[in-house]
N, C-alpha and C. Protein backbone atom coordinates (compact mmCIF):
# COMPACT_ATOMS: atom_id res chain seq x y z
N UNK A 1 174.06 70.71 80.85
CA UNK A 1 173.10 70.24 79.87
C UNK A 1 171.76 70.09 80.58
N UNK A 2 170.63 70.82 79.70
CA UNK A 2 169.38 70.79 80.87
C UNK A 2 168.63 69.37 79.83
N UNK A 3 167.22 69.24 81.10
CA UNK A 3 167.05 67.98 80.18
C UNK A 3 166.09 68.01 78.85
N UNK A 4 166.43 68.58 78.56
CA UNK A 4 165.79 68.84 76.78
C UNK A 4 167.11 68.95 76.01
N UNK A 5 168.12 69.08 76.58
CA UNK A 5 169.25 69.05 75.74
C UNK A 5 169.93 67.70 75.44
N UNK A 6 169.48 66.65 76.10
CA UNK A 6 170.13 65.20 76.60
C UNK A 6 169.40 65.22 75.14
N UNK A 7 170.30 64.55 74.52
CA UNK A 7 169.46 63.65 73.26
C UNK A 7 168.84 62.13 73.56
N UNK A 8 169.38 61.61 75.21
CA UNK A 8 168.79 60.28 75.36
C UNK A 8 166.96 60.67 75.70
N UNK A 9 166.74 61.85 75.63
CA UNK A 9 165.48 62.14 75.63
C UNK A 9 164.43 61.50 74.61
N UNK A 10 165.00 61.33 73.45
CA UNK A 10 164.39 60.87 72.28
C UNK A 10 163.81 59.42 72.60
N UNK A 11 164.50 58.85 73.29
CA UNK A 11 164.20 57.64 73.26
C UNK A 11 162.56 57.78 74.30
N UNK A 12 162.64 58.79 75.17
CA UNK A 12 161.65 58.74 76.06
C UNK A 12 160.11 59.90 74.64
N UNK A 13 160.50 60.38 73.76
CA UNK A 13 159.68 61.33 72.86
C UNK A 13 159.37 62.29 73.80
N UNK A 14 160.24 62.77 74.69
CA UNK A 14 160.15 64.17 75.03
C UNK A 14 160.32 65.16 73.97
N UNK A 15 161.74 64.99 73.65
CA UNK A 15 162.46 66.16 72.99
C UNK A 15 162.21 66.26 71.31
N UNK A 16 161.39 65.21 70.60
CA UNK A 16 160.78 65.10 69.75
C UNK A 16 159.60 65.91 69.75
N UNK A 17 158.77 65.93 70.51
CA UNK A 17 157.36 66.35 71.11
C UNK A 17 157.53 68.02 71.19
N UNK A 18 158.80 68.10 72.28
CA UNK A 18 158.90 69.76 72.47
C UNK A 18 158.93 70.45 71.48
N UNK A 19 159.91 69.65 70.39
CA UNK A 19 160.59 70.39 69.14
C UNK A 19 159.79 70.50 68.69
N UNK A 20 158.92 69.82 67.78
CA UNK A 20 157.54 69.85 67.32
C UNK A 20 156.85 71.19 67.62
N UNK A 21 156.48 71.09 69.06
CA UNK A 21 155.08 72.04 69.52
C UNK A 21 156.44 73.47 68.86
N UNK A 22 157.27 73.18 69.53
CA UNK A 22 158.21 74.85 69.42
C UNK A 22 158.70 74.92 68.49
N UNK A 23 158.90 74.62 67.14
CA UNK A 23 158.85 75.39 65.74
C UNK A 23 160.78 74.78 65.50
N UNK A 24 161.37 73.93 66.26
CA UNK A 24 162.69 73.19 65.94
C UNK A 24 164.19 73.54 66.92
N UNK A 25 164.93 73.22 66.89
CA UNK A 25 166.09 73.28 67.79
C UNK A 25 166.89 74.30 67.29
N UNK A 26 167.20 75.28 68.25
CA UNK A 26 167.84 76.77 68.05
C UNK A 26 169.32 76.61 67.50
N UNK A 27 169.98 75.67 67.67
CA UNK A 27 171.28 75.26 67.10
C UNK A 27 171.19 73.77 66.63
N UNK A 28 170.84 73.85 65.53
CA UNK A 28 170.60 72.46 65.06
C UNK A 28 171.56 71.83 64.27
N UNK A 29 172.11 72.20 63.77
CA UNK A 29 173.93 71.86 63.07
C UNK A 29 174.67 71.55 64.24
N UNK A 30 174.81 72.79 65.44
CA UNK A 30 175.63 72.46 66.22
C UNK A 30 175.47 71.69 67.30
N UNK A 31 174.04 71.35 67.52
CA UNK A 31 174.03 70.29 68.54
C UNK A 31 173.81 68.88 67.94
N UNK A 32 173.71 68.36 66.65
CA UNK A 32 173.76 67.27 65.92
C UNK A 32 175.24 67.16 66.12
N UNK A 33 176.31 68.02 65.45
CA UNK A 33 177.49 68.07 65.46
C UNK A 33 178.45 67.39 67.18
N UNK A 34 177.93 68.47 67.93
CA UNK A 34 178.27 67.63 69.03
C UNK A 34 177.94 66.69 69.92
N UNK A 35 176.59 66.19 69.69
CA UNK A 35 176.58 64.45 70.13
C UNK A 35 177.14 62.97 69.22
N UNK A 36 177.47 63.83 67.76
CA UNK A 36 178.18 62.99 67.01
C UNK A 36 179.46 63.05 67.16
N UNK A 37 180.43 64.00 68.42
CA UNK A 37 181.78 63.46 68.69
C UNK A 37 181.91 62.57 69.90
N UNK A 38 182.98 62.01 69.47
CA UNK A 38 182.65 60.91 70.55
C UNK A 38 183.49 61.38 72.14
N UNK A 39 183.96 62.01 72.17
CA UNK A 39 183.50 62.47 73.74
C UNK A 39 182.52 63.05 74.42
N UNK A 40 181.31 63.07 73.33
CA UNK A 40 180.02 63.66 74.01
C UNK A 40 179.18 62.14 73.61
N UNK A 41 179.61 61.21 72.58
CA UNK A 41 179.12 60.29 72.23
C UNK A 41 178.60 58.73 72.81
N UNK A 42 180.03 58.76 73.68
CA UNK A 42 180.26 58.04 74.52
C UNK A 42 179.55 58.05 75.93
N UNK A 43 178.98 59.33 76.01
CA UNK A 43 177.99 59.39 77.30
C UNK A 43 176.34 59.03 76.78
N UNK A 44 176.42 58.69 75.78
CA UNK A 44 174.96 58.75 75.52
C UNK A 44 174.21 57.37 75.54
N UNK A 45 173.42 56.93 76.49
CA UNK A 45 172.82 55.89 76.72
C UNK A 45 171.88 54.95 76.27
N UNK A 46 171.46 55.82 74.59
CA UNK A 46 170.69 55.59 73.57
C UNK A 46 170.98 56.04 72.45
N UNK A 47 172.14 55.46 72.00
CA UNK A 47 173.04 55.89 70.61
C UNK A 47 171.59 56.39 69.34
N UNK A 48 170.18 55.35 69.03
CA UNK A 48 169.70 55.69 68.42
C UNK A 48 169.17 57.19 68.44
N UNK A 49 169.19 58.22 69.34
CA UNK A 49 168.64 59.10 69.46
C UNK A 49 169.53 60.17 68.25
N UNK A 50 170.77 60.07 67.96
CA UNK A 50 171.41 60.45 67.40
C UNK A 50 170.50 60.35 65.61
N UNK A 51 169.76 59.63 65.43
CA UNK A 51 168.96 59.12 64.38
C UNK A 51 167.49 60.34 64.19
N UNK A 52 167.31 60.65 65.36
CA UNK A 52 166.00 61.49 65.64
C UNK A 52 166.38 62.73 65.55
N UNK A 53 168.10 63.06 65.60
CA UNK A 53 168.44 64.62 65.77
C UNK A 53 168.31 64.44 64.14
N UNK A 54 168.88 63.97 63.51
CA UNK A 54 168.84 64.29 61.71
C UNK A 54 167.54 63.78 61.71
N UNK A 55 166.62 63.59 62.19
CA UNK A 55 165.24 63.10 61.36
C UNK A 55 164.82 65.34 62.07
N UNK A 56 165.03 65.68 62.73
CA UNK A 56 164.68 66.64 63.03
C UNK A 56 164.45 67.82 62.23
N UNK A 57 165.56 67.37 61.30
CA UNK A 57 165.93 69.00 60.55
C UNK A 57 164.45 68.88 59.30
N UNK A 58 163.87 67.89 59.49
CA UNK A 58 162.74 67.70 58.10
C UNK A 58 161.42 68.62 59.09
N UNK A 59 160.84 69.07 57.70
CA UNK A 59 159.49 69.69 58.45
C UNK A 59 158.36 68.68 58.33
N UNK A 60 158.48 67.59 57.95
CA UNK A 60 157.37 66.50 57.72
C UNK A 60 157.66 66.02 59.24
N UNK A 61 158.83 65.36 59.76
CA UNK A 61 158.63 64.45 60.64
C UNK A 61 158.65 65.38 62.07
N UNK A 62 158.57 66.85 62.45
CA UNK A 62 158.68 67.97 63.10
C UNK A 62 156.57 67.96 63.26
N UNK A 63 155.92 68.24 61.96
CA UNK A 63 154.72 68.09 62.56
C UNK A 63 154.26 66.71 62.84
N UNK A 64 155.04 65.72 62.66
CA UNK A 64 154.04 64.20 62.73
C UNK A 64 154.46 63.89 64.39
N UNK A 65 155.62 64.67 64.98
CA UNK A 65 155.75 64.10 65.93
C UNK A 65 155.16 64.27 66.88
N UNK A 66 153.98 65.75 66.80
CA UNK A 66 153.48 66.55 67.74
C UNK A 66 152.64 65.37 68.14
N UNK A 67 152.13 64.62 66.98
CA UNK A 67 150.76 63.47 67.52
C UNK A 67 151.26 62.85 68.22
N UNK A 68 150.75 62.68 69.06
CA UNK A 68 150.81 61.73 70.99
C UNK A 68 150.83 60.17 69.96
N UNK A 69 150.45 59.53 68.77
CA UNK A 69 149.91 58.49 68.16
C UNK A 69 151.50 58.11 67.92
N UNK A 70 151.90 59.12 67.31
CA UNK A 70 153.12 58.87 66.70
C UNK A 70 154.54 59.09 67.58
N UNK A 71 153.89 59.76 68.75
CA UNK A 71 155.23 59.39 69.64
C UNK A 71 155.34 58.15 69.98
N UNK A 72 153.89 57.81 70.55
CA UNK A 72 153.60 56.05 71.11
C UNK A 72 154.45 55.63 70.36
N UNK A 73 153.95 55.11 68.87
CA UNK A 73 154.81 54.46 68.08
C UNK A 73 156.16 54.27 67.98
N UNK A 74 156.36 55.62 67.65
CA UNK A 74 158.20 55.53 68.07
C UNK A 74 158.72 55.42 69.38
N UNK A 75 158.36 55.46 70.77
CA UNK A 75 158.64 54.84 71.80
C UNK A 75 158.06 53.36 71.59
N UNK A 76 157.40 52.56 71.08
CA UNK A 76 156.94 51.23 71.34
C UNK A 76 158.22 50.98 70.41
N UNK A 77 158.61 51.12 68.97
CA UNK A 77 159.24 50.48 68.14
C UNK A 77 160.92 50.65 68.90
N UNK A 78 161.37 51.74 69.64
CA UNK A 78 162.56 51.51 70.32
C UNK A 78 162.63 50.51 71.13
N UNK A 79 161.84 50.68 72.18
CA UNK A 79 161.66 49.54 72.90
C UNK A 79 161.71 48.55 72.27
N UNK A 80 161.20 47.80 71.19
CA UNK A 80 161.24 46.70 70.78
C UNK A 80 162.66 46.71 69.99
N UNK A 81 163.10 47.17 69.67
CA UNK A 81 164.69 47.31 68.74
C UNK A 81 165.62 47.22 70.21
N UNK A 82 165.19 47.62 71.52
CA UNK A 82 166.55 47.13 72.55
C UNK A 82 165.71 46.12 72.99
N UNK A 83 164.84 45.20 72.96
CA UNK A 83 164.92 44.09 73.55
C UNK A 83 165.19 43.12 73.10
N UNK A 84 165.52 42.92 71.54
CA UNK A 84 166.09 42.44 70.52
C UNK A 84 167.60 42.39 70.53
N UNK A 85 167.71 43.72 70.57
CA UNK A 85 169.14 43.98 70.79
C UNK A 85 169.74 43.57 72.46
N UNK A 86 169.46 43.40 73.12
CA UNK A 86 169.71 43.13 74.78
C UNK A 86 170.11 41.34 74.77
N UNK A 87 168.40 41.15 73.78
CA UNK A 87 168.89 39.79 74.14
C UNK A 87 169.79 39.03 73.49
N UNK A 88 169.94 39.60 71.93
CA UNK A 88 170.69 38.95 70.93
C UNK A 88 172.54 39.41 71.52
N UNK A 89 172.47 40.64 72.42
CA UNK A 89 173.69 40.59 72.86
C UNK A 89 173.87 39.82 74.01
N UNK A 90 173.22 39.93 74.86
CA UNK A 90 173.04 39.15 76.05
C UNK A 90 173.38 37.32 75.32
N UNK A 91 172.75 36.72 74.30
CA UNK A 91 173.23 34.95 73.68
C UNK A 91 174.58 35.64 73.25
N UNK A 92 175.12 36.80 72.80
CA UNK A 92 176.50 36.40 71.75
C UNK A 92 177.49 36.28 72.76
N UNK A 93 177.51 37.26 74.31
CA UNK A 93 178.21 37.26 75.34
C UNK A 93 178.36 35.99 76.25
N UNK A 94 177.06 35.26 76.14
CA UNK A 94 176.87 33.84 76.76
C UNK A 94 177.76 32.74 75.54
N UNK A 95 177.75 33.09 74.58
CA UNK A 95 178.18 31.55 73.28
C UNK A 95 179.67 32.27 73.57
N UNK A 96 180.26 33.07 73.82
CA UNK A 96 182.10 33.46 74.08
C UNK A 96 182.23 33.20 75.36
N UNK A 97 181.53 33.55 76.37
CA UNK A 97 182.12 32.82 77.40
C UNK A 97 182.01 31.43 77.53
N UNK A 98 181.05 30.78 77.47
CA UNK A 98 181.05 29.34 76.98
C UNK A 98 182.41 28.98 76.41
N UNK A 99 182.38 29.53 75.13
CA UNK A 99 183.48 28.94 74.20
C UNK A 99 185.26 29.69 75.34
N UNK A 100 185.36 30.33 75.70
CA UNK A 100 186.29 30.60 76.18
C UNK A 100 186.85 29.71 77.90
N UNK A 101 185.35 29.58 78.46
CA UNK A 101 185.30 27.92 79.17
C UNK A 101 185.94 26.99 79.14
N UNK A 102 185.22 26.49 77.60
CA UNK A 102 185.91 25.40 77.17
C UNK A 102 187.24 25.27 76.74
N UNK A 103 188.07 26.57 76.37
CA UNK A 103 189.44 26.64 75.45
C UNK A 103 190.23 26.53 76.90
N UNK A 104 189.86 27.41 77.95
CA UNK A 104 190.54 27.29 79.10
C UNK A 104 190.30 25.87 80.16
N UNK A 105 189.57 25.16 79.81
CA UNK A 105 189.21 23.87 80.48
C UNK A 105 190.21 22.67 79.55
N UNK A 106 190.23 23.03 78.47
CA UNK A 106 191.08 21.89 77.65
C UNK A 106 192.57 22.59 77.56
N UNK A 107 192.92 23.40 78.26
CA UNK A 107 194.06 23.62 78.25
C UNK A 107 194.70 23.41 80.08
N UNK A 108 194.11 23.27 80.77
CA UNK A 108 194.27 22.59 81.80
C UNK A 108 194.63 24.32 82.50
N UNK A 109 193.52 24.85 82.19
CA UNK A 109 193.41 26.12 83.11
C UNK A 109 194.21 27.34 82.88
N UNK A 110 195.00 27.01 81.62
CA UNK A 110 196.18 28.02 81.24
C UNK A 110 195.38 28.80 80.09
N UNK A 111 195.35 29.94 80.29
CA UNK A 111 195.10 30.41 79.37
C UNK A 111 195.61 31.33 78.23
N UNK A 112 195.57 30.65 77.11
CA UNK A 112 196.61 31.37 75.92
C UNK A 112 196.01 32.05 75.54
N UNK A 113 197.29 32.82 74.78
CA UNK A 113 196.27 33.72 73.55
C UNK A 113 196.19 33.37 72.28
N UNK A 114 195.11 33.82 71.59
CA UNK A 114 195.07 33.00 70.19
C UNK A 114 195.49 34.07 69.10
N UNK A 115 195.99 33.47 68.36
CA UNK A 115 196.96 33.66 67.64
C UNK A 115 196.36 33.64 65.98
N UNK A 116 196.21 34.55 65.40
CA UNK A 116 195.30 34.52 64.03
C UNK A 116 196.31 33.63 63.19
């Protein structure tokens, strides 16, 4: 995979940008198709980019992306959607271990399993 083929490119508006200037992606069914299975899925380090391959197939958002204005944008607004996301996962991982602390502290270090 060269690096215009990485779809975590999107997140950086490379591969948005290229597509643009170069008239769209030569297999565009089939490379949407295979970052949406999940053994190619699972490697991908910016699930949203998967969002930018179907915004691709439009000819509106193909010329808006060429503008340097509108890449900014969509690199500033990712960024701000994972630092949101980082931190709101980062408190939910802190409030379960906490709480799993405490279940194993009042059980005198034994730890059960819970039982629905």
């Amino acid at each position: 995979m060269n690096r215009l083929d990485d779809p975590s490119n999107f997140i950086k508006g490379r591969k948005p940008t290229f597509i643009g200037m170069n008239g769209g992606p030569e297999t565009d069914d089939q490379q949407r198709a295979r970052f949406q299975e999940p053994e190619y899925a699972k490697y991908l380090k910016y699930p949203m980019c998967l969002y930018f391959l179907d915004l691709l197939q439009y000819e509106h958002f193909r010329r808006e992306v060429v503008n340097s204005q509108c890449t900014k944008f969509i690199d500033d607004q990712q960024i701000l959607l994972w630092q949101h996301y980082t931190r709101r996962r980062t408190r939910l991982l802190q409030t379960a271990s906490e709480q799993t602390q405490q279940h194993v502290t009042q059980n005198n270090g034994i730890v059960q399993p819970k039982v629905p």
